[in-house]
Protein backbone atom coordinates (compact mmCIF):
# COMPACT_ATOMS: atom_id res chain seq x y z
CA UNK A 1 23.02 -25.42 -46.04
CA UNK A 2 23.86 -22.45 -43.82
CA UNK A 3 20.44 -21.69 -42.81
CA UNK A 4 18.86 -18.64 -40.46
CA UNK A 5 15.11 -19.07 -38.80
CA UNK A 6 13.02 -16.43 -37.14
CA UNK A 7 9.67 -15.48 -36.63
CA UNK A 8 7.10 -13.41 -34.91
CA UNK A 9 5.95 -15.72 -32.03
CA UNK A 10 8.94 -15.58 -30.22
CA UNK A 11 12.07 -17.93 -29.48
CA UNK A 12 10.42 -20.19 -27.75
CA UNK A 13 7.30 -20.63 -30.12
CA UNK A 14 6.42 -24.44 -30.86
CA UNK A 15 6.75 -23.32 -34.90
CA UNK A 16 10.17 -22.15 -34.81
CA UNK A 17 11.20 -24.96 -32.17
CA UNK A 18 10.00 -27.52 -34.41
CA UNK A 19 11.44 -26.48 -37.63
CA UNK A 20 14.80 -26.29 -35.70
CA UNK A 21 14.85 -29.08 -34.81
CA UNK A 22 14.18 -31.19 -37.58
CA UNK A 23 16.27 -29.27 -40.12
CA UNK A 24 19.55 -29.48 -37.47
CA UNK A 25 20.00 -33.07 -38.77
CA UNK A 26 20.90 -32.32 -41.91
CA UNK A 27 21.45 -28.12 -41.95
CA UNK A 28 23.62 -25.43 -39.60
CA UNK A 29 20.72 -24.49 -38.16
CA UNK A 30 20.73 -20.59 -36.16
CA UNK A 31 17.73 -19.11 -34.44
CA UNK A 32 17.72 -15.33 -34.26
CA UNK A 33 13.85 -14.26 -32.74
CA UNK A 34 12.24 -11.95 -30.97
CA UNK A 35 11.91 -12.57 -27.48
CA UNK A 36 8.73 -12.28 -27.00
CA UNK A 37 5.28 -12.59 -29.53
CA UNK A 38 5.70 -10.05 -31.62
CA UNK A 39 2.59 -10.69 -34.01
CA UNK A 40 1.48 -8.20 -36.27
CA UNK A 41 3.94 -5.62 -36.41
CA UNK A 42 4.61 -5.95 -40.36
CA UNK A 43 8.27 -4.69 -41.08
CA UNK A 44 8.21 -2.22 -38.60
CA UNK A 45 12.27 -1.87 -37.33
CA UNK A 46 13.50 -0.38 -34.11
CA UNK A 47 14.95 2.85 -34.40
CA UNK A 48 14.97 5.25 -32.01
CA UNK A 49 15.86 3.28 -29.09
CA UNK A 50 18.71 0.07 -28.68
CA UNK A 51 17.62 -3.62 -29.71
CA UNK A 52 19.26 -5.80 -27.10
CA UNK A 53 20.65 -9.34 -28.21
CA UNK A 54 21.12 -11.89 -25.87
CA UNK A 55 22.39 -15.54 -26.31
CA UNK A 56 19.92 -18.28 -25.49
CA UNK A 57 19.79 -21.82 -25.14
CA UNK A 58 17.11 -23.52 -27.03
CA UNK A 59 17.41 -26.47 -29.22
CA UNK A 60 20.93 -28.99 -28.68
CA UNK A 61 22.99 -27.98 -31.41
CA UNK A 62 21.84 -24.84 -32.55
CA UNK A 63 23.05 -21.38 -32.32
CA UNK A 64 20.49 -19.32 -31.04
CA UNK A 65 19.70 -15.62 -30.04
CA UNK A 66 16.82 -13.70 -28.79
CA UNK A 67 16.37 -9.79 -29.53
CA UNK A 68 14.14 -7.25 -28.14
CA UNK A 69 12.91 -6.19 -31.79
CA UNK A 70 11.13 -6.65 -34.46
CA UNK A 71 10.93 -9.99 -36.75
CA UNK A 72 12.85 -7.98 -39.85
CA UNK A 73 15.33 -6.69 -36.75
CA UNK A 74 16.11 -10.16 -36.01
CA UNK A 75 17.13 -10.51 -39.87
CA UNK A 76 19.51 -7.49 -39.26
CA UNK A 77 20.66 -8.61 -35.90
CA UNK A 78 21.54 -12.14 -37.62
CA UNK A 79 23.49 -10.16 -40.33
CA UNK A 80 25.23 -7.95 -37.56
CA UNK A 81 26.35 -11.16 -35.57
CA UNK A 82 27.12 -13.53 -38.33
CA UNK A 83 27.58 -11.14 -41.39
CA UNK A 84 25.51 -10.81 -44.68
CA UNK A 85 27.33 -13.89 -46.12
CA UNK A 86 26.78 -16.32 -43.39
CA UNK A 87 23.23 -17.69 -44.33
CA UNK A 88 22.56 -19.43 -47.81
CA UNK A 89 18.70 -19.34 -46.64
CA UNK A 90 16.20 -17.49 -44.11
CA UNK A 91 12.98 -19.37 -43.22
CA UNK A 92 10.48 -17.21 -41.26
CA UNK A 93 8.46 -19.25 -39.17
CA UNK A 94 6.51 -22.10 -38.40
CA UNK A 95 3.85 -19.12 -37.85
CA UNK A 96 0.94 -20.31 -35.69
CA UNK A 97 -1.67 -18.64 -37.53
CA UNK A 98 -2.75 -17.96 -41.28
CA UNK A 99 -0.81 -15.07 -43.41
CA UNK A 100 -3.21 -15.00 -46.09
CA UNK A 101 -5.19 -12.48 -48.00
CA UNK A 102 -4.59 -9.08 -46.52
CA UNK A 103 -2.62 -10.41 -43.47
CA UNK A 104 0.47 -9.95 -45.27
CA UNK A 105 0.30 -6.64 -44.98
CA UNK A 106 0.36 -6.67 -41.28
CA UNK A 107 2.75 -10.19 -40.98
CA UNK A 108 5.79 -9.64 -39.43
CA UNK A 109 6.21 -13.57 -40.30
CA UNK A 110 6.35 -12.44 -44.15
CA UNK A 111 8.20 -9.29 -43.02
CA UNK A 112 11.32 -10.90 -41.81
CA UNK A 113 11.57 -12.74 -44.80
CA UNK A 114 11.53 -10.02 -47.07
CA UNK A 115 14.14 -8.42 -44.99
CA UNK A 116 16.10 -11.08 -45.75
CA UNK A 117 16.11 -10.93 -49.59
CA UNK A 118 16.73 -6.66 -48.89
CA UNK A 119 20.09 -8.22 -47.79
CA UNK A 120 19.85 -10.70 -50.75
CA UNK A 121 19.67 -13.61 -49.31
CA UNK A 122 16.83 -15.85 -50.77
CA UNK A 123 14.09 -16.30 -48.12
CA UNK A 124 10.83 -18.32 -47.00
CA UNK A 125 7.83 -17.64 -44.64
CA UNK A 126 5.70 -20.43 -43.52
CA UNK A 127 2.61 -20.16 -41.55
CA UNK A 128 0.25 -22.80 -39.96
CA UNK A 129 -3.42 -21.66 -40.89
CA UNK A 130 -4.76 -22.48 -37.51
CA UNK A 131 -6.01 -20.19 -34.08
CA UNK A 132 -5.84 -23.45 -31.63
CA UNK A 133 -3.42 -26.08 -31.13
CA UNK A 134 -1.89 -26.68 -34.63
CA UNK A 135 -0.27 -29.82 -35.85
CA UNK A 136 2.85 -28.34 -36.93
CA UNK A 137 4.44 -32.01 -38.39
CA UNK A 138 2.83 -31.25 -42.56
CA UNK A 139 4.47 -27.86 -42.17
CA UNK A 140 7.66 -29.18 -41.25
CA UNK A 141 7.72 -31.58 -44.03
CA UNK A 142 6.75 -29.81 -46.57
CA UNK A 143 9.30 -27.35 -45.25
CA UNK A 144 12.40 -30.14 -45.03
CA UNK A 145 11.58 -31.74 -48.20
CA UNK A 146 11.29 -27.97 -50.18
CA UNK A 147 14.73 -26.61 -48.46
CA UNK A 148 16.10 -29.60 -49.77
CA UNK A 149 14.64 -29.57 -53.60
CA UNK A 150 14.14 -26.41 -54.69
CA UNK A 151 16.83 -24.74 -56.78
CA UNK A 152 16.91 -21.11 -54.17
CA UNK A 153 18.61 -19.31 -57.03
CA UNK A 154 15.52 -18.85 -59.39
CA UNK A 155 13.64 -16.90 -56.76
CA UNK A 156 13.74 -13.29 -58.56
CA UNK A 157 16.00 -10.26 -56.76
CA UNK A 158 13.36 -9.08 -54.52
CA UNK A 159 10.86 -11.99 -53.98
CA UNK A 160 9.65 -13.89 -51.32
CA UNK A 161 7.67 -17.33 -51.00
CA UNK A 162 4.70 -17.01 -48.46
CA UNK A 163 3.65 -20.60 -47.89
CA UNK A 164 0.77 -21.90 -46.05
CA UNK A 165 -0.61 -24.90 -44.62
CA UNK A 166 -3.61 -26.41 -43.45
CA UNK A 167 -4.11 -26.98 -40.24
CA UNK A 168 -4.95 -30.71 -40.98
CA UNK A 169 -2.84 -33.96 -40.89
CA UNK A 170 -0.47 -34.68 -43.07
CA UNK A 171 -1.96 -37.38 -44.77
CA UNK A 172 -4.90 -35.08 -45.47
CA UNK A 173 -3.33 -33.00 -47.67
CA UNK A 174 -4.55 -32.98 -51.12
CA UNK A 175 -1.58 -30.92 -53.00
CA UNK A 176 0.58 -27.88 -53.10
CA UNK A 177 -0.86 -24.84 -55.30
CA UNK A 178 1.02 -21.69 -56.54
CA UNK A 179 -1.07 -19.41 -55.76
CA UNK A 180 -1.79 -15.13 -55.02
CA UNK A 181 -2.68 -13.33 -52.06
CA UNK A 182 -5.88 -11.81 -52.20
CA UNK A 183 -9.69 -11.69 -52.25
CA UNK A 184 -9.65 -11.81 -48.18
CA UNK A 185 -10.10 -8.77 -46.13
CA UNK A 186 -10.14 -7.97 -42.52
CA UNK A 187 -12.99 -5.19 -40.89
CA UNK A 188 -11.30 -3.82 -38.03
CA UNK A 189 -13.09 -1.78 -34.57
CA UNK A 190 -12.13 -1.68 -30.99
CA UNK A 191 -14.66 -2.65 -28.31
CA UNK A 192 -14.66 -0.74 -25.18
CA UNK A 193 -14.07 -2.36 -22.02
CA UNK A 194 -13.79 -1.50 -18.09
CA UNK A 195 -11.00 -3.14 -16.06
CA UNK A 196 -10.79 -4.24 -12.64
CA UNK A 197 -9.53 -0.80 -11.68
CA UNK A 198 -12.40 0.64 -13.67
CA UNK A 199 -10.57 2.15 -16.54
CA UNK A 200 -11.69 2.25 -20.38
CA UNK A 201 -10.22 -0.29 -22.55
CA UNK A 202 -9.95 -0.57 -26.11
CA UNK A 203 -9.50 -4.14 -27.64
CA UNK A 204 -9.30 -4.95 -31.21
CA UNK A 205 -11.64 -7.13 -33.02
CA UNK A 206 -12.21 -8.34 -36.58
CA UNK A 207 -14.55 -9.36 -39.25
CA UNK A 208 -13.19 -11.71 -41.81
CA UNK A 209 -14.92 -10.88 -45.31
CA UNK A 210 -14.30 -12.20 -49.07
CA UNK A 211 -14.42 -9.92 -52.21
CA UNK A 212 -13.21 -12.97 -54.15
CA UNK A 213 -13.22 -16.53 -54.77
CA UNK A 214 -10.65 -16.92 -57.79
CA UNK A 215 -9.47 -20.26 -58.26
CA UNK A 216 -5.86 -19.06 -57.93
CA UNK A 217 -6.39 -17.36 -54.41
CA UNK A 218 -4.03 -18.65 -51.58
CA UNK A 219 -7.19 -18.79 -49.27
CA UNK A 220 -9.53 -20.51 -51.40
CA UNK A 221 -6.98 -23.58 -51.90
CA UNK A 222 -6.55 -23.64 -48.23
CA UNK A 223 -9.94 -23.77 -47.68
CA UNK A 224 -9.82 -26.57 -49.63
CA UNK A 225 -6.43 -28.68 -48.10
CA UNK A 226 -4.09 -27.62 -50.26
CA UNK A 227 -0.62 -25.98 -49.14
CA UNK A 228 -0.50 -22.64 -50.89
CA UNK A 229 2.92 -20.64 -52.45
CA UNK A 230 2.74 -17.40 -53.38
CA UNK A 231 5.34 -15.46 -54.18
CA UNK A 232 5.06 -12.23 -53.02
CA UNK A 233 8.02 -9.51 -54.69
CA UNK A 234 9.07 -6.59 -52.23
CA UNK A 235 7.50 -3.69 -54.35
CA UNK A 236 4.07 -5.65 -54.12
CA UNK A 237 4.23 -7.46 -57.49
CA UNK A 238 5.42 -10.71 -58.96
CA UNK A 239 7.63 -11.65 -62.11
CA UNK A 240 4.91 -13.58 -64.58
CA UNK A 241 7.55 -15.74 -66.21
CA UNK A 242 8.72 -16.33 -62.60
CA UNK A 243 5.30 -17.43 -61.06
CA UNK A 244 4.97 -19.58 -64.56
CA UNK A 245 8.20 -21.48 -63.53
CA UNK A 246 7.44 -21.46 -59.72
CA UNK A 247 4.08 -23.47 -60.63
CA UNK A 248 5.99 -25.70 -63.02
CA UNK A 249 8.38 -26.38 -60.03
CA UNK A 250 5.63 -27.11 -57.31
CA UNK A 251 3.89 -29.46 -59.84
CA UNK A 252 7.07 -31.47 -60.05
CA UNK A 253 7.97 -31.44 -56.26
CA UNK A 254 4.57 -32.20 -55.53
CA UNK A 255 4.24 -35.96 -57.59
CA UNK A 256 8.01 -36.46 -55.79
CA UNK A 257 6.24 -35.64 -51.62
CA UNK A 258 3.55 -37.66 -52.26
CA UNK A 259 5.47 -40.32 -54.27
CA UNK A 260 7.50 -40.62 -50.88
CA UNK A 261 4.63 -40.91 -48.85
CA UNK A 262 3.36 -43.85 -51.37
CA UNK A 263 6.69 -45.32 -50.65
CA UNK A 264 6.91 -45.12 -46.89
CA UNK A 265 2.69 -46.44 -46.50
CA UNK A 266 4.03 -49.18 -48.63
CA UNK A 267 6.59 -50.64 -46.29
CA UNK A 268 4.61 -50.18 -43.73
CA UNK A 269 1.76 -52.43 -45.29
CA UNK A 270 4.75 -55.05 -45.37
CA UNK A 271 5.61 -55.03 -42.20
CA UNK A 272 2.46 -55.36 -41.35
């Protein structure tokens, strides 16, 4: 497959580095990103000023570009440069940090991927739920092994698949759930500071609450080591025969990853 990857974090992001990386053996692989972190714009675009696009060397063997803008400008730019027909897939990510509840209204992780599917290609965002120093090697897997598997043309005209995954090892996980955003707000205030040059500051700072604890919520099967999928439609609602088949889909996938992990702990017990 002919497949695009950006994100929020930047080019040089361990997420986006890994994922290249791994999915270059098998995949064209191109890397169009923002330059620098870029968290938390949502699908903000640049438009009254020019995005610049520079070449850059990052991974052997894959095409890559860095752009002053926005995560969904990086979708554009990668259209501009390649053309609309270039990319069979767009996989936004691996994000260092959760996009769950109401942070996908402010992801610019699940942002670029919707761009994607406004220029109809079918598209992916995958986030790491972790604030530290995540293991990104589950995310990467899961991601490899679903590229790979899933059939890309079910996903519905205008829909997106926001996936994300524990920030535990991958033999720790206990399953893949389709799931919905929701139930998991963010309180918001600044805090006043002085700087060195005594100057008022204003920093932002958060509250994490829960209105919910559904079963089917994508941060309640986090919470409990599962890797969550929800699809997530551009207009801010999802196809109910779709999500039916998605869950189907994910059960099936699910018995075949963990099947191959039974296989590979079982020749390693020979050789043993």
């Amino acid at each position: 497959m002919k497949i695009l990857l950006t994100n929020d974090d930047g080019i040089q992001a361990t997420g986006i580095r890994s994922l290249a990386k791994r999915l270059s053996r098998s995949h064209e692989v191109t890397i169009v990103a923002p330059e620098s972190n870029r968290s938390g714009v949502s699908h903000s675009i640049t438009w009254l000023t020019p995005v610049r696009i520079r070449e850059r060397e990052t991974i052997e063997n894959v095409s890559s570009f860095c752009t002053s803008g926005t995560p969904a400008d990086c979708v554009v730019a990668a259209a501009t440069i390649s053309g609309i027909d270039r990319f069979d897939l767009v996989l936004s990510g691996i994000n260092h940090g959760q996009n769950l509840g109401v942070d996908i209204r402010y992801s610019g992780t699940l942002s670029a991927a919707l761009e994607a599917r406004v220029h109809g290609i079918p598209a992916m965002a995958i986030s790491v739920v972790s604030e530290e120093n995540p293991d990104f090697l589950a995310a990467v897997d899961f991601s490899e092994s679903f590229v790979r598997e899933y059939d890309w043309k079910k996903l519905p005209k205008h829909t997106v698949l926001n996936v994300n995954v524990p920030a535990i090892p991958r033999d720790k996980i206990r399953g893949i759930s389709c799931t919905r955003p929701g139930g998991l707000i963010k309180r918001r205030w600044f805090e006043k500071k002085v700087n060195e040059w005594g100057e008022e500051e204003f920093w932002m700072r958060k509250e994490i609450l829960h209105d919910s604890h559904d079963e089917d919520l994508d941060f309640v099967n986090v919470d409990k080591g599962f890797i969550s999928v929800s699809p997530i439609d551009f207009f801010g609602s999802c196809d109910e025969a779709f999500r039916s088949s998605l869950c189907d889909d994910l059960r099936i996938f699910e018995e075949h990853w963990f099947a191959k992990d039974n296989e590979k702990l079982s020749v390693a017990s020979c050789r043993e």
